[in-house]
C-alpha atoms as a PDB file:
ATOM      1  CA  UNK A   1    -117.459 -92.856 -70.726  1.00  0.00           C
ATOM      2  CA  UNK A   2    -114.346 -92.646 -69.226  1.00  0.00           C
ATOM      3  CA  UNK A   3    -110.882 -94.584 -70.597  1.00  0.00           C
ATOM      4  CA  UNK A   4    -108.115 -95.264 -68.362  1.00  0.00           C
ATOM      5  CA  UNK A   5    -105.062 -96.443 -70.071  1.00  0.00           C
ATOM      6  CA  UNK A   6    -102.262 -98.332 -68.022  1.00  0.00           C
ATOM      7  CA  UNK A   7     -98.659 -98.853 -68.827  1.00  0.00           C
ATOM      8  CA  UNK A   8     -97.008-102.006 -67.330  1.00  0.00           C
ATOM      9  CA  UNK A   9     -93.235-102.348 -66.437  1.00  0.00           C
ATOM     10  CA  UNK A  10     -92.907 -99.762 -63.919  1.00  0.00           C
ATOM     11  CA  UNK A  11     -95.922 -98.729 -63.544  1.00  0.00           C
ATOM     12  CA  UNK A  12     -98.327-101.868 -62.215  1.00  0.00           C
ATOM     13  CA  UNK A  13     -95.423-103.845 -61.287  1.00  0.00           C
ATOM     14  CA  UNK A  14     -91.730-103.555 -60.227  1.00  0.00           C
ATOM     15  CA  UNK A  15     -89.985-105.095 -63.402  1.00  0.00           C
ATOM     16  CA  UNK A  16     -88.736-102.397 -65.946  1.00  0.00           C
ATOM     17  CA  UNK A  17     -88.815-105.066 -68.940  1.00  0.00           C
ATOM     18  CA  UNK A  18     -91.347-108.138 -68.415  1.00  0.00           C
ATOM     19  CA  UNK A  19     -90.667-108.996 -71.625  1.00  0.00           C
ATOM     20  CA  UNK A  20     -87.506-110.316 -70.965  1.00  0.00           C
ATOM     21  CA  UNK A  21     -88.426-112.725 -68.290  1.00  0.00           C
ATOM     22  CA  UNK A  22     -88.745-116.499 -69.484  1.00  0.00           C
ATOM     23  CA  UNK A  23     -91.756-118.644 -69.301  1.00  0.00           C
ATOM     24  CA  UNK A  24     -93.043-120.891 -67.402  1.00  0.00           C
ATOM     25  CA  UNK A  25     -94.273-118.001 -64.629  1.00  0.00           C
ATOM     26  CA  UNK A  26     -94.343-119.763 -60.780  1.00  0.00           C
ATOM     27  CA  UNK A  27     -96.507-117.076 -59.351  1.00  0.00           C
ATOM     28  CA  UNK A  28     -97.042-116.620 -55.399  1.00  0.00           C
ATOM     29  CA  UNK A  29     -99.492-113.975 -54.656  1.00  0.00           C
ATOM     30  CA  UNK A  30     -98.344-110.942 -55.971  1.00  0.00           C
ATOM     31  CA  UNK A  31     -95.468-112.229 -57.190  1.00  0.00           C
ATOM     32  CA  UNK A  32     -93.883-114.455 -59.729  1.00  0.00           C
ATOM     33  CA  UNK A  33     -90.258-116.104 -60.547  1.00  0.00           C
ATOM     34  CA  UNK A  34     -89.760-116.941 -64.197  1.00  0.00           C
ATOM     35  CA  UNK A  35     -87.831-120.167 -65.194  1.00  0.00           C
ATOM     36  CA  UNK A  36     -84.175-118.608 -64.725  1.00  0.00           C
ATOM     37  CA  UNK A  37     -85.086-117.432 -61.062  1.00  0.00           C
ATOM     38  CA  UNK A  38     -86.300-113.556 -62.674  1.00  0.00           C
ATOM     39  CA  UNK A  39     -88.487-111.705 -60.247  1.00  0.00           C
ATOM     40  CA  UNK A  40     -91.790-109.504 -60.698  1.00  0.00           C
ATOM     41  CA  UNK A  41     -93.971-108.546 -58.377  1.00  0.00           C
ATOM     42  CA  UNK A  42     -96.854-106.387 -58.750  1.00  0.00           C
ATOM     43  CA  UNK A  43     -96.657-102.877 -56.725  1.00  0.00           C
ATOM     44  CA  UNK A  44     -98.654-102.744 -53.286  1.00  0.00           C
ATOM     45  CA  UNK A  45    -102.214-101.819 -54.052  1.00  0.00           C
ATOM     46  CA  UNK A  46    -102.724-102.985 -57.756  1.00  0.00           C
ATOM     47  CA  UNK A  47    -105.065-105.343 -57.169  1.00  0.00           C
ATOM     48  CA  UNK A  48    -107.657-102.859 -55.108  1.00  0.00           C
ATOM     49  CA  UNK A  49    -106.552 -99.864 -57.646  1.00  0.00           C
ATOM     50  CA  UNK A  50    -108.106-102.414 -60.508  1.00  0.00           C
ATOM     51  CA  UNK A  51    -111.164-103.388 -58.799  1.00  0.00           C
ATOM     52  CA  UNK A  52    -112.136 -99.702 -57.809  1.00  0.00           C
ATOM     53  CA  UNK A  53    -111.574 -98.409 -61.128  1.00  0.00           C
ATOM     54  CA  UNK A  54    -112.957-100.994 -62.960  1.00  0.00           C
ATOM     55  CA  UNK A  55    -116.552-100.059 -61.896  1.00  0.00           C
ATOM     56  CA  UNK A  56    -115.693 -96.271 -62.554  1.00  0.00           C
ATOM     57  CA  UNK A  57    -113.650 -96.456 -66.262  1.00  0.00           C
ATOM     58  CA  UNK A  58    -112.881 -98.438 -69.357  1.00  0.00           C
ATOM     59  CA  UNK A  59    -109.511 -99.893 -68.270  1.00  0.00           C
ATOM     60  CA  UNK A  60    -106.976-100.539 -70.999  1.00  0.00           C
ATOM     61  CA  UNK A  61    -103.364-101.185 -71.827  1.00  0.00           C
ATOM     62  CA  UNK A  62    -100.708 -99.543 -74.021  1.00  0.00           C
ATOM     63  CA  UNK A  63     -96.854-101.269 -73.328  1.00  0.00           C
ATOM     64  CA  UNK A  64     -94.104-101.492 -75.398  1.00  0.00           C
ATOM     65  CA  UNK A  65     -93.690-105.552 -74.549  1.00  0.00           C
ATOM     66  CA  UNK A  66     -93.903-109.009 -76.487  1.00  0.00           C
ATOM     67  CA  UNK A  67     -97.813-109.820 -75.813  1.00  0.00           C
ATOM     68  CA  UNK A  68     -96.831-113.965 -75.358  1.00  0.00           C
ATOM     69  CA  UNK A  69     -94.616-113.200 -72.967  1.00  0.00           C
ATOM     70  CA  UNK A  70     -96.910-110.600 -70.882  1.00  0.00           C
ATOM     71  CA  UNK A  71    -100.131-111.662 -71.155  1.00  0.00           C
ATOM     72  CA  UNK A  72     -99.847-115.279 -69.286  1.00  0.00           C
ATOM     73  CA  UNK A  73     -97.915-112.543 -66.555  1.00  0.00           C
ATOM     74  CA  UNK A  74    -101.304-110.455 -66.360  1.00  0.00           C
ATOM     75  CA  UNK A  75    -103.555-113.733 -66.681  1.00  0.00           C
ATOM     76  CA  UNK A  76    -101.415-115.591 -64.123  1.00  0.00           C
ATOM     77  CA  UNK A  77    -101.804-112.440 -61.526  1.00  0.00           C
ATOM     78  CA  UNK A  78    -105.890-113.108 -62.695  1.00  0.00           C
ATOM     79  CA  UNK A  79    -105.624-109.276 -64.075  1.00  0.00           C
ATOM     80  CA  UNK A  80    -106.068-110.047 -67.544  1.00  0.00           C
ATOM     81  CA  UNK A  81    -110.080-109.394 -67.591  1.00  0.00           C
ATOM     82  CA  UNK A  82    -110.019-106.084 -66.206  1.00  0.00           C
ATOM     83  CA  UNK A  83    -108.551-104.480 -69.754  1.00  0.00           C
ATOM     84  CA  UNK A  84    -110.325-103.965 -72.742  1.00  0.00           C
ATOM     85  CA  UNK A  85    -108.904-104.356 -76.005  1.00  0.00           C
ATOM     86  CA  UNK A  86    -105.393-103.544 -74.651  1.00  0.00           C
ATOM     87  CA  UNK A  87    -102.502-103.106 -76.647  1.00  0.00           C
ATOM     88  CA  UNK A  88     -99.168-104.953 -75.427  1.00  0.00           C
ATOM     89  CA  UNK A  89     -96.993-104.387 -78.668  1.00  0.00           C
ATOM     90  CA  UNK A  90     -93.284-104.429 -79.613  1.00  0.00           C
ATOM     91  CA  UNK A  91     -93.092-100.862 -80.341  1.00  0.00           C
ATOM     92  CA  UNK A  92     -93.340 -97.129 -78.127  1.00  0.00           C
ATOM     93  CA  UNK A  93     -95.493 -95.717 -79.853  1.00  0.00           C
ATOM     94  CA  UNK A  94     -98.166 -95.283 -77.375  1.00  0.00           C
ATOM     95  CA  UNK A  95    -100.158 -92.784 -78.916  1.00  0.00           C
ATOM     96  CA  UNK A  96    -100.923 -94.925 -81.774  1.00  0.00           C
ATOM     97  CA  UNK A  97    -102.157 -97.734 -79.147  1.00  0.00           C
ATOM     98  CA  UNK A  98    -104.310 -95.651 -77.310  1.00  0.00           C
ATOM     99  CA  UNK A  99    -105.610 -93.926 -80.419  1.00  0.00           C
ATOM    100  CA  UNK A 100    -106.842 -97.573 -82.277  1.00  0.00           C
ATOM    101  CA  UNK A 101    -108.117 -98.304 -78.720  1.00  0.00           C
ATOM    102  CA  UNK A 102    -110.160 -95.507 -78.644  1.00  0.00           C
ATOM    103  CA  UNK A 103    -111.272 -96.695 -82.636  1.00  0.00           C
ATOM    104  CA  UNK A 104    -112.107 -99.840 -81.220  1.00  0.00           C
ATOM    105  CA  UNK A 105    -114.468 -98.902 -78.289  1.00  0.00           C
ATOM    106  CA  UNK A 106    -116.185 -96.600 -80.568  1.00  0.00           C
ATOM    107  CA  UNK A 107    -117.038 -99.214 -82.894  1.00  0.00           C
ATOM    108  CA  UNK A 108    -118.563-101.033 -80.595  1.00  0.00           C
ATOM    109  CA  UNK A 109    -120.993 -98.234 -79.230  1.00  0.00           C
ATOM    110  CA  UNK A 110    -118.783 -96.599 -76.663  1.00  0.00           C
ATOM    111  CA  UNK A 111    -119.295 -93.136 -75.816  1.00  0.00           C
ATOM    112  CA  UNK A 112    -115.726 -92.130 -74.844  1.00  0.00           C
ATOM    113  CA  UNK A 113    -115.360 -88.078 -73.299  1.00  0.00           C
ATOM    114  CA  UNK A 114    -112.350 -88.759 -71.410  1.00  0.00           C
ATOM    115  CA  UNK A 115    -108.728 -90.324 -71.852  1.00  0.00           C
ATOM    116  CA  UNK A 116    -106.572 -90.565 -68.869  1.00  0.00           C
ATOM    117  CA  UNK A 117    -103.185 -92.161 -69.377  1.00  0.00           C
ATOM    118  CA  UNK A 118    -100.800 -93.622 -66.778  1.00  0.00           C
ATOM    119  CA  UNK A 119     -97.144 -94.528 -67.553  1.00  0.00           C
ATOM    120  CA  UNK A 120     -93.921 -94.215 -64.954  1.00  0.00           C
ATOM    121  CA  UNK A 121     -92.059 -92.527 -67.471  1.00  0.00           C
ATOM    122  CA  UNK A 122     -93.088 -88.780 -69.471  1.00  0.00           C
ATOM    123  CA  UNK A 123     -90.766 -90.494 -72.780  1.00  0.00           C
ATOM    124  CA  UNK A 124     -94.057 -90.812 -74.452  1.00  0.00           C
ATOM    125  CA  UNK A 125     -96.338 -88.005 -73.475  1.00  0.00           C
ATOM    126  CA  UNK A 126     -95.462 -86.138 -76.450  1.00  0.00           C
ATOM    127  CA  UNK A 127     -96.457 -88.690 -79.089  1.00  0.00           C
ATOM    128  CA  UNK A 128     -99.348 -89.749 -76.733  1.00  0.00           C
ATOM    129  CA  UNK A 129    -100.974 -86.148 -77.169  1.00  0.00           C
ATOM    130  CA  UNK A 130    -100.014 -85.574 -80.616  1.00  0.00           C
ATOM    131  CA  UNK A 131    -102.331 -88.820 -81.582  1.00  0.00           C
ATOM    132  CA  UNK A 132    -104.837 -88.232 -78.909  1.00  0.00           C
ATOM    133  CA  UNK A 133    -105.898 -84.697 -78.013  1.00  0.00           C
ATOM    134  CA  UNK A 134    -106.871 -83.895 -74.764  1.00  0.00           C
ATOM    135  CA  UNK A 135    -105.353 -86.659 -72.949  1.00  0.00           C
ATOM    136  CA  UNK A 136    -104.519 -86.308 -69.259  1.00  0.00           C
ATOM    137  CA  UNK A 137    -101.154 -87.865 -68.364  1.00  0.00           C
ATOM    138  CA  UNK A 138    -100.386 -89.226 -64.441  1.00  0.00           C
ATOM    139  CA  UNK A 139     -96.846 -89.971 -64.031  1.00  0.00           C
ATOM    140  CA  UNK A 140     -97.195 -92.699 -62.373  1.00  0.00           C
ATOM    141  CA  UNK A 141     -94.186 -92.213 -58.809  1.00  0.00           C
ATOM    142  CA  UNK A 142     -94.418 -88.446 -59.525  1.00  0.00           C
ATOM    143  CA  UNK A 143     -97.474 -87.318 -59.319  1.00  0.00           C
ATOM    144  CA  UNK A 144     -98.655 -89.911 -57.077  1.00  0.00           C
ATOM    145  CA  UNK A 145     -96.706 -91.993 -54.729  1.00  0.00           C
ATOM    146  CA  UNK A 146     -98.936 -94.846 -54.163  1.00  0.00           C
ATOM    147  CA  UNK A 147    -102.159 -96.715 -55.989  1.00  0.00           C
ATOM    148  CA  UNK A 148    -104.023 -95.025 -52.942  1.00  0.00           C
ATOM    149  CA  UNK A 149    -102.840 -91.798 -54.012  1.00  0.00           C
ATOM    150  CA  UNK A 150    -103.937 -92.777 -57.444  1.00  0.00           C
ATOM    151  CA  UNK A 151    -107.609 -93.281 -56.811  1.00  0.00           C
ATOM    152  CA  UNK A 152    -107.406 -90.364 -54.522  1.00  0.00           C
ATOM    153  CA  UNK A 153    -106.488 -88.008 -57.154  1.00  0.00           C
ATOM    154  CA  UNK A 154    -108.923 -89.781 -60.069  1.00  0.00           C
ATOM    155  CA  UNK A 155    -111.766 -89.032 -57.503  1.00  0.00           C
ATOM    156  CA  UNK A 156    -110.569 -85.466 -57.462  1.00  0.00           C
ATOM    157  CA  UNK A 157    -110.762 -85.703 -61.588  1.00  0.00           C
ATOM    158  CA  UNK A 158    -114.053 -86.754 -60.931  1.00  0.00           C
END
């Protein structure tokens, strides 16, 4: 089986710090305003990317965020069910999220061959592939411009 591991802030939506935006969410389509007028909105494409890969890969999480104030952001946006046991802590280390992830899904019978980790930023590819050899990395904006892009090149992968 194949794991697919999504950052957040910068990477499935256009806020670099969810974290600090202020319940209660309004949300209008793919966007929401928090209660001191804060903006997010998710990047063109997310919704799709999800659905597509969804039937392909395990989809997770690893973000360095405050869980009670991001999940009701990915519930709101109705993304929440998409990710198994994700990991939406109030640290960076990423490698240890995917890595107990990976624990996780074993002990439940998973199968998993491949790890494929997307973040907008390379700060944490080092500790990423210290606690999980063999992980790909996208950089999210670099290597690919677009979610189209994305599923374009995970096809490639195959």
């Amino acid at each position: 089986m194949r794991l697919l591991v999504l950052d957040l802030d910068g990477t499935l939506w256009d806020h670099e710090d969810s974290s600090a935006l202020v319940p209660p969410y309004e949300f209008s389509g793919d966007c929401l305003t928090d209660s001191l007028g804060q903006e997010l909105c998710l990047f063109l494409g997310v919704r799709e990317f999800l659905e597509w890969a969804s039937e392909r890969f395990v989809l997770s999480i690893a973000s360095w965020n405050i869980e009670e104030r991001v999940r009701p952001i990915l519930e709101g946006f109705g993304l929440w069910d998409y990710f198994v046991f994700p990991k939406i802590e109030g640290h960076p280390d990423k490698g240890d999220m995917i890595r107990r992830t990976i624990e996780e899904l074993r002990s439940i019978g998973y199968d998993i061959d491949d790890i494929i980790y997307i973040d907008d930023r390379a700060i944490h590819i080092d500790g990423v592939k210290m606690a999980v050899p063999g992980v790909d990395f996208i950089h999210m904006w670099v290597d690919v411009k677009s979610f189209e892009e994305l599923r374009q090149l995970l096809q490639k992968l195959g």
